[in-house]
C-alpha atoms as a PDB file:
ATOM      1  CA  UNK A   1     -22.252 -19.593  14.610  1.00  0.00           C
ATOM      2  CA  UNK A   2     -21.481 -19.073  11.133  1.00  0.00           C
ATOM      3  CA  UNK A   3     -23.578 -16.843   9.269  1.00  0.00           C
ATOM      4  CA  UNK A   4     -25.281 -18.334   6.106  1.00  0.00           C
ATOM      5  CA  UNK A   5     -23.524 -15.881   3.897  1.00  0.00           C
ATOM      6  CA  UNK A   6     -19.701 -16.251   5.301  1.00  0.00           C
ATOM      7  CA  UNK A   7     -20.237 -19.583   3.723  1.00  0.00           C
ATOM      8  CA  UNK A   8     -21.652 -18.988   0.537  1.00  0.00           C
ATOM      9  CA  UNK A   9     -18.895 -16.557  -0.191  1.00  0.00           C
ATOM     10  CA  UNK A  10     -15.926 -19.166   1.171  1.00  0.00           C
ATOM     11  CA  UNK A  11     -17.570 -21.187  -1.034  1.00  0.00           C
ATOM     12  CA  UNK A  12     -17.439 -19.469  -4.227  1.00  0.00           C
ATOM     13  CA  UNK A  13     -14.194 -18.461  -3.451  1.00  0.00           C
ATOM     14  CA  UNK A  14     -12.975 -21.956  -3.409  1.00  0.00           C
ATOM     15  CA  UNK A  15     -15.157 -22.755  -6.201  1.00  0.00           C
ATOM     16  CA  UNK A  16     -12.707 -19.544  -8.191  1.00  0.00           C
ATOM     17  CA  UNK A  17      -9.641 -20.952  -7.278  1.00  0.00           C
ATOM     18  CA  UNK A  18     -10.370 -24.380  -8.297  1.00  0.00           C
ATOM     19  CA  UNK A  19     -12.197 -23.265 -11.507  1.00  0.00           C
ATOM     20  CA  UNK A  20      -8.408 -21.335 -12.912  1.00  0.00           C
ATOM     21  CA  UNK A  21      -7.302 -22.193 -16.218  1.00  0.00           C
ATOM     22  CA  UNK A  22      -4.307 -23.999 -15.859  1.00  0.00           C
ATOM     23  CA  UNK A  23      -2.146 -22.256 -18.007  1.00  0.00           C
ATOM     24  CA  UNK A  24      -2.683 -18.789 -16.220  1.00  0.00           C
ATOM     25  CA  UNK A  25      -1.879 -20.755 -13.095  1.00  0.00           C
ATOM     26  CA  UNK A  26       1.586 -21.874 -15.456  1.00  0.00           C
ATOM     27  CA  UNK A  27       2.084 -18.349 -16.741  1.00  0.00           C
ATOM     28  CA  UNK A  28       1.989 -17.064 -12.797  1.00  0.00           C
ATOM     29  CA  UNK A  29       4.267 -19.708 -11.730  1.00  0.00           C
ATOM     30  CA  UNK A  30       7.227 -18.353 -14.744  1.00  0.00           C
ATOM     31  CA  UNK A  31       6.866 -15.094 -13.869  1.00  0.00           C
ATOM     32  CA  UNK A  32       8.325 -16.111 -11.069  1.00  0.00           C
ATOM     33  CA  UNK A  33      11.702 -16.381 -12.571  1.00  0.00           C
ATOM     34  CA  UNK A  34      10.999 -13.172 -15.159  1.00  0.00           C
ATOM     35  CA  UNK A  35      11.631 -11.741 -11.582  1.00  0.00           C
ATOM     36  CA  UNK A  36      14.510 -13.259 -10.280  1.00  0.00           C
ATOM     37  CA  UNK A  37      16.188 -12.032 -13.532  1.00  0.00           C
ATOM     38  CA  UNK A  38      15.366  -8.804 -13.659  1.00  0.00           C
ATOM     39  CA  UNK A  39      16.706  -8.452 -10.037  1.00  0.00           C
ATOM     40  CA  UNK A  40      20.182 -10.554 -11.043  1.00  0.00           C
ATOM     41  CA  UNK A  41      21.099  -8.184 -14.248  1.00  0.00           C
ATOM     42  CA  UNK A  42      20.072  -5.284 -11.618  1.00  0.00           C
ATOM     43  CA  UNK A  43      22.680  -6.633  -9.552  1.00  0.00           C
ATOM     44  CA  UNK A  44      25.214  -7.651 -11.324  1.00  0.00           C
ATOM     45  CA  UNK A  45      25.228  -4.401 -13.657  1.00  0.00           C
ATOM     46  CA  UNK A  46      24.858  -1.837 -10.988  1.00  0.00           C
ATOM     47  CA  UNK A  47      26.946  -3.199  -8.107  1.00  0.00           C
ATOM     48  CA  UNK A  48      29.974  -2.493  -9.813  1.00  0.00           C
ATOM     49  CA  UNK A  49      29.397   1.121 -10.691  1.00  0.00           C
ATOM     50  CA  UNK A  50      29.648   3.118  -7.509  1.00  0.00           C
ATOM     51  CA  UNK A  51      28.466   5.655  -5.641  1.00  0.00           C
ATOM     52  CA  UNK A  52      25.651   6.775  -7.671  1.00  0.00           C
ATOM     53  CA  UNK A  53      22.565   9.410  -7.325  1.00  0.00           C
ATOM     54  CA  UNK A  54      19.154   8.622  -8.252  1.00  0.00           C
ATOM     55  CA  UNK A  55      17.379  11.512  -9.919  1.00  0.00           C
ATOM     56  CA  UNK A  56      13.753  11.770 -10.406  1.00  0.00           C
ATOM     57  CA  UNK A  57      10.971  13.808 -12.154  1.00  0.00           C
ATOM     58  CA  UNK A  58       8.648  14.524 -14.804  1.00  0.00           C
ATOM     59  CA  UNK A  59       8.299  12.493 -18.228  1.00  0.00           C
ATOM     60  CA  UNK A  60       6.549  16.011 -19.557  1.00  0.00           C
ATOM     61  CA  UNK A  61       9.028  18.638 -18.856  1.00  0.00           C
ATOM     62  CA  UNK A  62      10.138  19.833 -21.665  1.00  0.00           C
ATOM     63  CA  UNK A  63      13.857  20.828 -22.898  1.00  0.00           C
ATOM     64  CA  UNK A  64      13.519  24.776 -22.945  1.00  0.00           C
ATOM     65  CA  UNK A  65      11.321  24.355 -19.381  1.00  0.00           C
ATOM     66  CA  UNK A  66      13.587  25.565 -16.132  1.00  0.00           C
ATOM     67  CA  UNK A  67      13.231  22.231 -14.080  1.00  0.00           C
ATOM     68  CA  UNK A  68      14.865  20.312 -17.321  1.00  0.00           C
ATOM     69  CA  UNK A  69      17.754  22.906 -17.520  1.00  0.00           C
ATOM     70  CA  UNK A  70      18.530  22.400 -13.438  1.00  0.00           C
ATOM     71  CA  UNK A  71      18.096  18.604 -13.761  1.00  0.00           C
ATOM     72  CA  UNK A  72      20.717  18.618 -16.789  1.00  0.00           C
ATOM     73  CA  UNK A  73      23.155  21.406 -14.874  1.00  0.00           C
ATOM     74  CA  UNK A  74      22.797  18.845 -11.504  1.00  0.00           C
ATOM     75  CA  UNK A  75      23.575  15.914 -13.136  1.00  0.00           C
ATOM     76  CA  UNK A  76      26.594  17.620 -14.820  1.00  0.00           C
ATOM     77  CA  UNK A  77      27.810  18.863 -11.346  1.00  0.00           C
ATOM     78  CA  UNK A  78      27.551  15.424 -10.051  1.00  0.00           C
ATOM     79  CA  UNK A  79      28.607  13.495 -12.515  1.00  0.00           C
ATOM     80  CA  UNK A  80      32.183  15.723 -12.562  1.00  0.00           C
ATOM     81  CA  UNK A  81      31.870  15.405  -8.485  1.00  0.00           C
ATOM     82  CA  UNK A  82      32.464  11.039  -9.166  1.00  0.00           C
ATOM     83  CA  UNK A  83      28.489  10.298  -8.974  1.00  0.00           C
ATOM     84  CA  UNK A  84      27.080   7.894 -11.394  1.00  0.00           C
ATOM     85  CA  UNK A  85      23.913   9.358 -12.517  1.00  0.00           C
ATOM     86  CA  UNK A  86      20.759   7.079 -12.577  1.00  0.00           C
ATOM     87  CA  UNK A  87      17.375   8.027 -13.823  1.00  0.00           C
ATOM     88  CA  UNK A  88      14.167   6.375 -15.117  1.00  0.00           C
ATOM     89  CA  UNK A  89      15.716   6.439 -18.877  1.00  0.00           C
ATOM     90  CA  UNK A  90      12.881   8.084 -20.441  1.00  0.00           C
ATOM     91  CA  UNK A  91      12.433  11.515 -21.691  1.00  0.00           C
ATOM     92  CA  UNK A  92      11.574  14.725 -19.318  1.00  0.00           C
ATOM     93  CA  UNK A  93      13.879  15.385 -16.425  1.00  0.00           C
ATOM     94  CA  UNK A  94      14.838  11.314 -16.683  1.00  0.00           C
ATOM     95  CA  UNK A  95      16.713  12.919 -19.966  1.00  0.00           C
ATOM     96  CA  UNK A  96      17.794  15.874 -18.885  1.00  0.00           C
ATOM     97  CA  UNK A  97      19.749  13.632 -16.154  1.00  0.00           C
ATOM     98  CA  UNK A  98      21.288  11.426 -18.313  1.00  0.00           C
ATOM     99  CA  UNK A  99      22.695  14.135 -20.379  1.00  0.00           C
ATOM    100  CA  UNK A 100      24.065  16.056 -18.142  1.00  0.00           C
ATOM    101  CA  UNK A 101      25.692  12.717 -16.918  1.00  0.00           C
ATOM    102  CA  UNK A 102      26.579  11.671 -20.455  1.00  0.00           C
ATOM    103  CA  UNK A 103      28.023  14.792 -20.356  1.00  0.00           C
ATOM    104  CA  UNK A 104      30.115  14.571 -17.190  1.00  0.00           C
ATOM    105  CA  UNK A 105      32.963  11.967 -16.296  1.00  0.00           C
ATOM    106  CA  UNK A 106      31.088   9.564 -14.653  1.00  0.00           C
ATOM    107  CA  UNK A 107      28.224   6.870 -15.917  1.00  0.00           C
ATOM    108  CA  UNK A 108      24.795   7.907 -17.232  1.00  0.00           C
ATOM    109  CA  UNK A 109      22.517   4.929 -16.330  1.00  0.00           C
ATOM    110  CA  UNK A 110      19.194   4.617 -17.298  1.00  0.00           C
ATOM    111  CA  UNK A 111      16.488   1.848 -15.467  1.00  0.00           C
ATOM    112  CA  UNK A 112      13.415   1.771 -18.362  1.00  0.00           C
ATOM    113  CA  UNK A 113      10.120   0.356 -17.878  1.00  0.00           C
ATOM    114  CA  UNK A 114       7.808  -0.405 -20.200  1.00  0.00           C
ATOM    115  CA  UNK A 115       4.527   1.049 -20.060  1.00  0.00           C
ATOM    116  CA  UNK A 116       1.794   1.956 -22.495  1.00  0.00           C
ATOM    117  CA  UNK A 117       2.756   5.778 -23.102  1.00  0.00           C
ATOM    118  CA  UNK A 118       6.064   8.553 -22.068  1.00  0.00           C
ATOM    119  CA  UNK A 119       8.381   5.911 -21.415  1.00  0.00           C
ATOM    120  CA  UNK A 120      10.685   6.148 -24.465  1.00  0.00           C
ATOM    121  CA  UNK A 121      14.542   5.645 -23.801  1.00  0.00           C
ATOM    122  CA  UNK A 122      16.549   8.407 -24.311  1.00  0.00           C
ATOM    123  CA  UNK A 123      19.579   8.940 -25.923  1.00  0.00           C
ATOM    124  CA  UNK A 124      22.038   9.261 -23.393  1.00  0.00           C
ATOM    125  CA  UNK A 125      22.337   6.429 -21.812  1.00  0.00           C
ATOM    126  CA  UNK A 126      26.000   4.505 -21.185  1.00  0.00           C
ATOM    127  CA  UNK A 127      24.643   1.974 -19.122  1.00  0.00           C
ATOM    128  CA  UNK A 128      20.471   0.879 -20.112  1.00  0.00           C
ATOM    129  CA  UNK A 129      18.575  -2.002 -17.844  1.00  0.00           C
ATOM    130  CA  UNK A 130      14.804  -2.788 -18.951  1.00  0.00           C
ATOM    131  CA  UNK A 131      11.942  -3.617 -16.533  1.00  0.00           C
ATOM    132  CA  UNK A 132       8.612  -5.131 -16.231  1.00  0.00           C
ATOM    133  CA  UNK A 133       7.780  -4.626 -13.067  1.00  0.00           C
ATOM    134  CA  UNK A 134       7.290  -1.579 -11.083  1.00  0.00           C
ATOM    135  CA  UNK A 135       8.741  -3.408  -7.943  1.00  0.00           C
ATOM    136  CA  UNK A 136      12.224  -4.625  -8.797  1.00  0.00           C
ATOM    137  CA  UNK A 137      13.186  -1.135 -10.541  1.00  0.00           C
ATOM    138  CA  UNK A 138      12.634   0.828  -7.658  1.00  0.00           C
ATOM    139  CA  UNK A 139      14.274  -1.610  -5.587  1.00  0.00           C
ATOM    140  CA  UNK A 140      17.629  -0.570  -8.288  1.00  0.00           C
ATOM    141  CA  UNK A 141      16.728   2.980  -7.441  1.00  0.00           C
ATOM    142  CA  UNK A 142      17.415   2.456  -3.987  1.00  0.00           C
ATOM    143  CA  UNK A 143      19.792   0.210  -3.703  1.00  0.00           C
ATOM    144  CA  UNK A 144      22.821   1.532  -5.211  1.00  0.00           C
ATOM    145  CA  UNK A 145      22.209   5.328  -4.566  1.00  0.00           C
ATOM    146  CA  UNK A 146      24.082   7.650  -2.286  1.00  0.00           C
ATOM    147  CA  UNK A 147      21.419   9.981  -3.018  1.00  0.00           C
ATOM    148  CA  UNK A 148      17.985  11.292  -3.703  1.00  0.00           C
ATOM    149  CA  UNK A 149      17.542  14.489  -6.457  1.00  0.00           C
ATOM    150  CA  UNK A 150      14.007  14.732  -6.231  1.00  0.00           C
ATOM    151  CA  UNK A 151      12.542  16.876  -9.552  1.00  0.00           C
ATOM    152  CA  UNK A 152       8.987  18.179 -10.346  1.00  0.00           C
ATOM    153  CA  UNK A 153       6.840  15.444 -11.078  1.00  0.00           C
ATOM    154  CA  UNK A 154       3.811  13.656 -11.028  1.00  0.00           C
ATOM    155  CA  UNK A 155       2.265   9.871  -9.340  1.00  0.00           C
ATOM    156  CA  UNK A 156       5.388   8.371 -10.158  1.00  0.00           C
ATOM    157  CA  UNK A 157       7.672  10.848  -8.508  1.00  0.00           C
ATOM    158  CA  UNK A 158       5.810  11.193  -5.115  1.00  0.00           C
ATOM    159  CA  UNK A 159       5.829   6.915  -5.671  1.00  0.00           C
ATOM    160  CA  UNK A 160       9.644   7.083  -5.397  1.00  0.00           C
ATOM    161  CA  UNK A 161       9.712   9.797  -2.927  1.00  0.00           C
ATOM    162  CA  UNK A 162       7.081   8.307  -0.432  1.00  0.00           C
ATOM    163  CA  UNK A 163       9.320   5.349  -0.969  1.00  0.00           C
ATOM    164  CA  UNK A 164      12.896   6.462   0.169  1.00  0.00           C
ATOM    165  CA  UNK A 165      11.322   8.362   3.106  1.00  0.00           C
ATOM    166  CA  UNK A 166       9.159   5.328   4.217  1.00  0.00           C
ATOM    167  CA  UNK A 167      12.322   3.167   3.672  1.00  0.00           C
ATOM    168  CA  UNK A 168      14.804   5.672   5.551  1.00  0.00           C
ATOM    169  CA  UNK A 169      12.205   6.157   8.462  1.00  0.00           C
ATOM    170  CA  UNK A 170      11.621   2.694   8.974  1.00  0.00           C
ATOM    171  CA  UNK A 171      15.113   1.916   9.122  1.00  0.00           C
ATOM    172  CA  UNK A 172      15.325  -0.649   6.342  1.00  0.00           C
ATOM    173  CA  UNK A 173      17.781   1.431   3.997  1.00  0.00           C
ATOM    174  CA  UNK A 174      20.237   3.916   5.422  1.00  0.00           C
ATOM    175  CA  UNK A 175      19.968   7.381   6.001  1.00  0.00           C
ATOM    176  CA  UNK A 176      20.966   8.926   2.704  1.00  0.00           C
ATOM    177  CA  UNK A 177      20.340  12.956   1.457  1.00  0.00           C
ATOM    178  CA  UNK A 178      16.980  13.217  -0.328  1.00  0.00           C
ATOM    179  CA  UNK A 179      16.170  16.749  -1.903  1.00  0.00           C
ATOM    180  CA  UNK A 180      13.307  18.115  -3.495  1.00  0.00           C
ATOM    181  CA  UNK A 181      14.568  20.646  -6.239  1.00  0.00           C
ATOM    182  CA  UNK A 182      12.531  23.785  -6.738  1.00  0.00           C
ATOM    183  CA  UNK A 183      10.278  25.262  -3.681  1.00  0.00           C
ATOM    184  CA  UNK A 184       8.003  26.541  -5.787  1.00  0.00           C
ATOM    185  CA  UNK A 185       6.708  22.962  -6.570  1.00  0.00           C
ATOM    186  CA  UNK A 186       7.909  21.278  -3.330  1.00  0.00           C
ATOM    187  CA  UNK A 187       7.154  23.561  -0.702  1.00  0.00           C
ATOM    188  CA  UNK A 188       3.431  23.169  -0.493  1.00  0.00           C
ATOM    189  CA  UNK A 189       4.023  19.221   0.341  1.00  0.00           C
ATOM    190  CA  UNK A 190       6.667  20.427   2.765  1.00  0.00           C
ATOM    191  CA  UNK A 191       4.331  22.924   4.435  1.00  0.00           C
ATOM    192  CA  UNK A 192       1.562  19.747   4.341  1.00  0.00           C
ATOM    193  CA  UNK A 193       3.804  17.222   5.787  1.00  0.00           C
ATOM    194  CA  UNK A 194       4.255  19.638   8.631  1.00  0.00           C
ATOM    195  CA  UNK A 195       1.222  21.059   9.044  1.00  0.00           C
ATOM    196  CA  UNK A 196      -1.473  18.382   8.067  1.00  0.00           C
ATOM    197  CA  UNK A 197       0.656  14.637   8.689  1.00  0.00           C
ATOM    198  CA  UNK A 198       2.828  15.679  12.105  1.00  0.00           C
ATOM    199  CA  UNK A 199       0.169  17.736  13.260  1.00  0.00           C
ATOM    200  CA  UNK A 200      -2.308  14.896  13.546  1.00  0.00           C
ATOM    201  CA  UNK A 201       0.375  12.524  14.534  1.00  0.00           C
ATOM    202  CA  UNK A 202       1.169  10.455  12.032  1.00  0.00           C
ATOM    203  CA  UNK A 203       4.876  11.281  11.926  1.00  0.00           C
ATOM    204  CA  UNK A 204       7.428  12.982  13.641  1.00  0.00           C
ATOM    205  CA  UNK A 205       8.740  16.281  13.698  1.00  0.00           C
ATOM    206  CA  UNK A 206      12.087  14.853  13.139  1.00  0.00           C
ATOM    207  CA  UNK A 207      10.786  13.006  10.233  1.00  0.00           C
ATOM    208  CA  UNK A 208      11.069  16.535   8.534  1.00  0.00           C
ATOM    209  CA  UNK A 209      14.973  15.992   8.437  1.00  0.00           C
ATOM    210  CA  UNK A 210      14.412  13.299   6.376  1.00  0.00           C
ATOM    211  CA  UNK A 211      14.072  15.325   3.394  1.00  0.00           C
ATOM    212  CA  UNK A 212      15.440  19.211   2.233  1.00  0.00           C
ATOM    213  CA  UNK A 213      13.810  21.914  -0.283  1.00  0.00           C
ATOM    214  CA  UNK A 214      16.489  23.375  -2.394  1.00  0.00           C
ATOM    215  CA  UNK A 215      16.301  25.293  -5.441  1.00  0.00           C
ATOM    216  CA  UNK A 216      20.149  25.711  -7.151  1.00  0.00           C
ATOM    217  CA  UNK A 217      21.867  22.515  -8.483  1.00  0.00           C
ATOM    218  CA  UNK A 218      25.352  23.946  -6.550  1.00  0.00           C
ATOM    219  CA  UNK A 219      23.597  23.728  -3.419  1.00  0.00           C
ATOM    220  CA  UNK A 220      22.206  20.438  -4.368  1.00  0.00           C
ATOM    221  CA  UNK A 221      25.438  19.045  -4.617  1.00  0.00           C
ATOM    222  CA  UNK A 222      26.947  20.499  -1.372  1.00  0.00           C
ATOM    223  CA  UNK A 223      24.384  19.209   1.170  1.00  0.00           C
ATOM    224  CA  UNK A 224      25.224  16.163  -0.718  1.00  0.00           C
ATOM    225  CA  UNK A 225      28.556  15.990   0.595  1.00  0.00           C
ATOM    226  CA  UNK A 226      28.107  18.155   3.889  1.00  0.00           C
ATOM    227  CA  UNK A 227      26.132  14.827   4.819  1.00  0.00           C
ATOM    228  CA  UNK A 228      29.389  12.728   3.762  1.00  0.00           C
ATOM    229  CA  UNK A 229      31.729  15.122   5.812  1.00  0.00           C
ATOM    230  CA  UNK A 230      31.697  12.254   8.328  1.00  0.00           C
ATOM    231  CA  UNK A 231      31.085   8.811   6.474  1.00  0.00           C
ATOM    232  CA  UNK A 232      32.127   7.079   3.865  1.00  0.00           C
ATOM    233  CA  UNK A 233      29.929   7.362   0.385  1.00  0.00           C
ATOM    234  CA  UNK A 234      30.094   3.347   0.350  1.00  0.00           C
ATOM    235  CA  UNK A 235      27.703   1.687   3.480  1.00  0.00           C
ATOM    236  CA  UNK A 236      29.441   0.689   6.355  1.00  0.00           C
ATOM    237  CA  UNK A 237      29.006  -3.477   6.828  1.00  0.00           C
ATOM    238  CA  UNK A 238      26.399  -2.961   9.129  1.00  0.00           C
ATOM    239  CA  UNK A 239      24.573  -0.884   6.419  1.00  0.00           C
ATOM    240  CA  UNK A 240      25.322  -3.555   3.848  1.00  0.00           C
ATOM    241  CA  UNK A 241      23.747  -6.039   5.945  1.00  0.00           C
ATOM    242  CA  UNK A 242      20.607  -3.636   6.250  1.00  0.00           C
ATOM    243  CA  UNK A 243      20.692  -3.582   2.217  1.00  0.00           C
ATOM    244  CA  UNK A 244      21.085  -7.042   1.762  1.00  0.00           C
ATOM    245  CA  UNK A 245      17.535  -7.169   3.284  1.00  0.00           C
ATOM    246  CA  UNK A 246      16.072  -4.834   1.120  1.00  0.00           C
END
């Protein structure tokens, strides 16, 4: 028996749906392809570029501040190592990444979005893509990347973060290094994830391998190729096939 008020609400939501101005429903219906080509230029810019390391971290971190001076030294490391270096192009640690790739011999690449206040594009960036949407730039992040250099940071760090991790666990990217660079800031969410999330079940103790705490940009860029002793830095086919899903 349906209850009186299920139907009063189905009916004002039909009455919502049917009462949209048209040209919203028009302006929806474009985005559509304001998508599709932000994903193509992704594509078709980054493909070619190589193994490459995403690094992430604070817009606010200033240029005399520790975590911008290990960001800029990793970066260099990598970049010299054959990485491309790709951050969120804006100022912070995204900065101190591109310049100590811009600085290196291998591509500084910056993947802006536009939003209301930090994101300005820095000044070091040899290859710069421009985003609207939240979704399809951290799908570029992934993609690509060899790598995860995880800085101090703030919503839009742990965003990326929690998304690698959920993306590695679930099997629907391959199993690539992610570190988080300084314990001091990191090793409370560590001690959390261990503590608080497997303790009450809700992932695996092996889950913790997922993910490293490191604190010196050298060692950064050794457990990234201790976990490429074995494999190749480009995906295997069946990994490509995985990524072609993503």
């Amino acid at each position: 028996m349906t209850h009186p008020s299920d139907q009063t609400t189905r009916q004002r939501a039909g009455n919502g749906a049917a009462g949209l101005d048209p040209t919203l429903m028009t302006r929806e219906s474009w985005r559509i392809f304001q998508i599709m080509a932000e994903f193509v230029e992704g594509f078709e810019r980054l493909a070619p570029v190589g193994p490459s390391v995403s690094i992430f971290g604070s817009a606010r971190i200033g240029a005399d501040e520790p975590a911008y001076k290990s960001a800029e030294a990793t970066a260099r490391l990598l970049s010299d190592a054959g990485f491309s270096i790709v951050s969120g192009g804006g100022p912070g640690i995204m900065e101190a990444a591109n310049k100590g790739a811009f600085e290196g011999a291998s591509a500084s690449i910056g993947l802006n979005i536009e939003l209301p206040r930090e994101q300005t594009p820095n000044g070091y960036q040899e290859i710069a893509l421009h985003f609207r949407h939240f979704f399809a730039r951290k799908v570029m992040f992934v993609k690509y990347a060899s790598a995860y250099v995880v800085f101090p940071g703030g919503f839009g760090t742990l965003d990326e973060l929690a998304e690698i991790l959920t993306l590695v666990q679930t099997g629907k990217t391959r199993r690539i290094p992610v570190i988080l660079m300084g314990s001091d800031y990191w090793q409370g969410l560590a001690d959390w994830l261990e503590h608080r999330m497997v303790g009450a079940g809700n992932a695996d103790p092996e889950d913790l391998s997922l993910f490293q705490v490191l604190d010196e940009p050298q060692a950064a860029v050794d457990a990234i190729f201790t976990h490429y002793r074995d494999r190749n830095f480009e995906p295997s086919p069946q990994e490509r096939e995985v990524l072609l899903n993503l």
